[in-house]
Protein backbone atom coordinates (compact mmCIF):
# COMPACT_ATOMS: atom_id res chain seq x y z
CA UNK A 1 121.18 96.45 88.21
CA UNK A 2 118.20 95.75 91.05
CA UNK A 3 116.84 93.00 91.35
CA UNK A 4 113.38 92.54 90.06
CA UNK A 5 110.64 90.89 92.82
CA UNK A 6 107.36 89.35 91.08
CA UNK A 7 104.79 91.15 90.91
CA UNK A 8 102.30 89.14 92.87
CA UNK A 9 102.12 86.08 95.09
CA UNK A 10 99.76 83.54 95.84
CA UNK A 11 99.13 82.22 98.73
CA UNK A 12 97.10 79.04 99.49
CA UNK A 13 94.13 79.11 102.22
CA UNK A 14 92.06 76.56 103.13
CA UNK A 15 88.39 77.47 104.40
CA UNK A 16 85.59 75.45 105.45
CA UNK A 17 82.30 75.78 102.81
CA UNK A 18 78.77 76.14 103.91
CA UNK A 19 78.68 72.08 103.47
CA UNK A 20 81.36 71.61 106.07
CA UNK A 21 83.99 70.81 103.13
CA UNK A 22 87.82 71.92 102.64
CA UNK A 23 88.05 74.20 99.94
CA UNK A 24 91.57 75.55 99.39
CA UNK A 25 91.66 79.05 98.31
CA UNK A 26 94.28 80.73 96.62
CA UNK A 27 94.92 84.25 97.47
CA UNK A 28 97.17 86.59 94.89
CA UNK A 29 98.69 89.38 96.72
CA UNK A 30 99.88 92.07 94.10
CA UNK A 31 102.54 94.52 94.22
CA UNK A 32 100.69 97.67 95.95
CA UNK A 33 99.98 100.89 93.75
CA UNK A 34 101.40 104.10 95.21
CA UNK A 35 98.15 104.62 96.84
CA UNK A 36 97.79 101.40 98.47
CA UNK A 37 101.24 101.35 99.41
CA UNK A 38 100.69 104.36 101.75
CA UNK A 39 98.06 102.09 102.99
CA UNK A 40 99.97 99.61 103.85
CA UNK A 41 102.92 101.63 105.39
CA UNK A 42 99.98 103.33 107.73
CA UNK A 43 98.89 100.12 108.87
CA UNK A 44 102.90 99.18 109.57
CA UNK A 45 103.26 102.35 111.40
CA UNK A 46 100.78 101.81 113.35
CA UNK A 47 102.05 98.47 114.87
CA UNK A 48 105.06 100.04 115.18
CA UNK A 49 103.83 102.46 117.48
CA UNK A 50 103.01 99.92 119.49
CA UNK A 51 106.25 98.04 119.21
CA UNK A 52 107.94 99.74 122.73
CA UNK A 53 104.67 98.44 125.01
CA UNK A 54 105.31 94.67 122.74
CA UNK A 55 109.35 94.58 123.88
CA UNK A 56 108.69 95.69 127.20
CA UNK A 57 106.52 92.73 127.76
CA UNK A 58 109.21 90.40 125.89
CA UNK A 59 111.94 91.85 128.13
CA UNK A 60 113.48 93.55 125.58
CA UNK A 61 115.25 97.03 127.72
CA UNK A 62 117.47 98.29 124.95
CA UNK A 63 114.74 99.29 122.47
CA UNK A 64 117.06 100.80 119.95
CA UNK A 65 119.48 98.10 119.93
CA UNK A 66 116.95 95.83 118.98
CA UNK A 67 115.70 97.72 116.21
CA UNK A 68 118.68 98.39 114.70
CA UNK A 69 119.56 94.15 114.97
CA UNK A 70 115.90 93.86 113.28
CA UNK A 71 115.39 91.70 110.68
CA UNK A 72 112.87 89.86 108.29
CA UNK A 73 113.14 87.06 110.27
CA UNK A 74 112.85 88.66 113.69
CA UNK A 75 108.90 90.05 112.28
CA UNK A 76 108.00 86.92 110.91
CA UNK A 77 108.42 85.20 114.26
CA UNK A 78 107.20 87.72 115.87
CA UNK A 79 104.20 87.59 114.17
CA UNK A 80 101.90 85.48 116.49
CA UNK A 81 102.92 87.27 119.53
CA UNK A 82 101.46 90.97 117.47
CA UNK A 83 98.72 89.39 116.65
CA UNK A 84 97.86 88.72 120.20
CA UNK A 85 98.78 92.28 121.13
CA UNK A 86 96.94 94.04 118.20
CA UNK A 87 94.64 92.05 116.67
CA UNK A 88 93.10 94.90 115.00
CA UNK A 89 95.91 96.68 113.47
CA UNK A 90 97.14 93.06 111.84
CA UNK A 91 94.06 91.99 110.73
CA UNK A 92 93.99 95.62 109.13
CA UNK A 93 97.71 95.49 107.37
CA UNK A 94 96.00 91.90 105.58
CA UNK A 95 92.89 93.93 104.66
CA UNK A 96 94.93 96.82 103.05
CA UNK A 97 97.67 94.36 101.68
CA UNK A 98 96.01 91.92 100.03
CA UNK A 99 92.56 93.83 99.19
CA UNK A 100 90.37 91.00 101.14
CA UNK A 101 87.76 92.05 103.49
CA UNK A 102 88.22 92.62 107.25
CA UNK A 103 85.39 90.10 107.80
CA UNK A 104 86.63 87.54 105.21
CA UNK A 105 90.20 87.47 107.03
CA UNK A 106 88.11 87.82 110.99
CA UNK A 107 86.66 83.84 109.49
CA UNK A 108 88.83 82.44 106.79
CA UNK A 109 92.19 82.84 107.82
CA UNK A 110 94.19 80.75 110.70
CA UNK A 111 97.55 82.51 112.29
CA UNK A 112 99.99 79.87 109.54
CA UNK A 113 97.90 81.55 106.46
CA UNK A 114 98.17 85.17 108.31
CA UNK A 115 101.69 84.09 108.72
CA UNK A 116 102.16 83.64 105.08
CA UNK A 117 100.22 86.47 103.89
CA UNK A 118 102.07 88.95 105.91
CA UNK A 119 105.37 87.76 104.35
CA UNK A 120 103.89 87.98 100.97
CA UNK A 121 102.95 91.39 101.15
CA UNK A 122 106.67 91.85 102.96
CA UNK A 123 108.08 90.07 99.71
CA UNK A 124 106.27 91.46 97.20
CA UNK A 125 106.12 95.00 97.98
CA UNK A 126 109.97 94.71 99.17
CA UNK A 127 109.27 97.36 101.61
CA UNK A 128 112.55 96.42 103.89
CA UNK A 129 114.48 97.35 100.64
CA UNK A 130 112.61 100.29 99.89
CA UNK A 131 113.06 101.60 103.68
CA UNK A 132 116.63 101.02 103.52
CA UNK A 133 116.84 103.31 100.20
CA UNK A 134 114.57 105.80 101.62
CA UNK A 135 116.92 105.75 104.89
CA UNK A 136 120.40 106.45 102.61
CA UNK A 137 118.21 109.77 101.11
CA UNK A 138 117.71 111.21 104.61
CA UNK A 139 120.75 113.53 105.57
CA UNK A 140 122.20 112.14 108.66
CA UNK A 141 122.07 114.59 111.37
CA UNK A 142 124.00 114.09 114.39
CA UNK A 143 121.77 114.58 117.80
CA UNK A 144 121.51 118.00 118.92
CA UNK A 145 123.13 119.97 115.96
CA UNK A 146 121.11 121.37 112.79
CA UNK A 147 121.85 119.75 109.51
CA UNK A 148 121.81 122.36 106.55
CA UNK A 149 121.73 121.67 102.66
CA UNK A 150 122.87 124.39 100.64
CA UNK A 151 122.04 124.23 97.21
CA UNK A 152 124.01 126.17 94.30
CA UNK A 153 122.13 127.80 91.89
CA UNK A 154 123.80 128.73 88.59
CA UNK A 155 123.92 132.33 87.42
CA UNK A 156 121.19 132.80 84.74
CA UNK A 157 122.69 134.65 82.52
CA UNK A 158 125.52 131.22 82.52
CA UNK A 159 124.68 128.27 80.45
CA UNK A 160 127.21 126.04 80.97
């Protein structure tokens, strides 16, 4: 039996109104659609493409050992430091994960709230879960030697 995630998550923002007042904000992020969940992996991918140039000016030399130690807790607090680096691309993975404009998110929303947001979508999506099981369907091929699946097909004529 899996465990079942909510559906959505609010998070709480607090934005400054055209009177100069504090206005919390709640913002529900949903569990993303098939559609907007290839949305949201895109805009993942994308910082992780940058993730080598990121390490290398952390220090980090051992790029795969560090990825395969990587954990929840590791991207959270890593967090500030991206957004630094890509500004663009994070601001994006928001946009896509929580539906809110790229301008809304550019005003509205400090690096604690961008913080929480980006776990939310994390949480509620449960995309570290869902790359693990996607992981265990991939056939582990060993560098440097072809992996090949043979599949058995019954005889026709045999309905057993």
């Amino acid at each position: 039996m899996s465990k079942t995630l909510p559906r959505i998550k609010v998070v709480e923002t607090t934005i400054i109104d055209e009177a100069g007042q504090e206005q919390v904000q709640k913002i529900p992020v949903k569990k993303a659609g098939l559609g907007r969940w290839k949305q949201i992996i895109n805009a993942i991918k994308k910082l992780i493409n940058m993730l080598p140039e990121f390490l290398e000016t952390k220090g980090i030399e051992d790029l795969e050992t560090f990825i395969d130690s990587f954990s929840y807790t590791d991207l959270i607090a890593m967090i500030p430091d991206i957004l630094d680096m890509a500004t663009d691309e994070f601001i994006n993975l928001l946009a896509v994960g929580t539906g809110l404009k790229v301008e809304f998110l550019e005003e509205n929303v400090g690096i604690d709230e961008a913080v929480d947001l980006v776990e939310a979508i994390i949480q509620v999506n449960d995309i570290f879960r869902a790359v693990e099981k996607g992981k265990n369907l991939i056939p582990r091929a060993k560098p440097g030697k072809v992996t090949q699946i043979t599949v058995k097909q019954k005889n026709p004529g045999n309905k057993k």
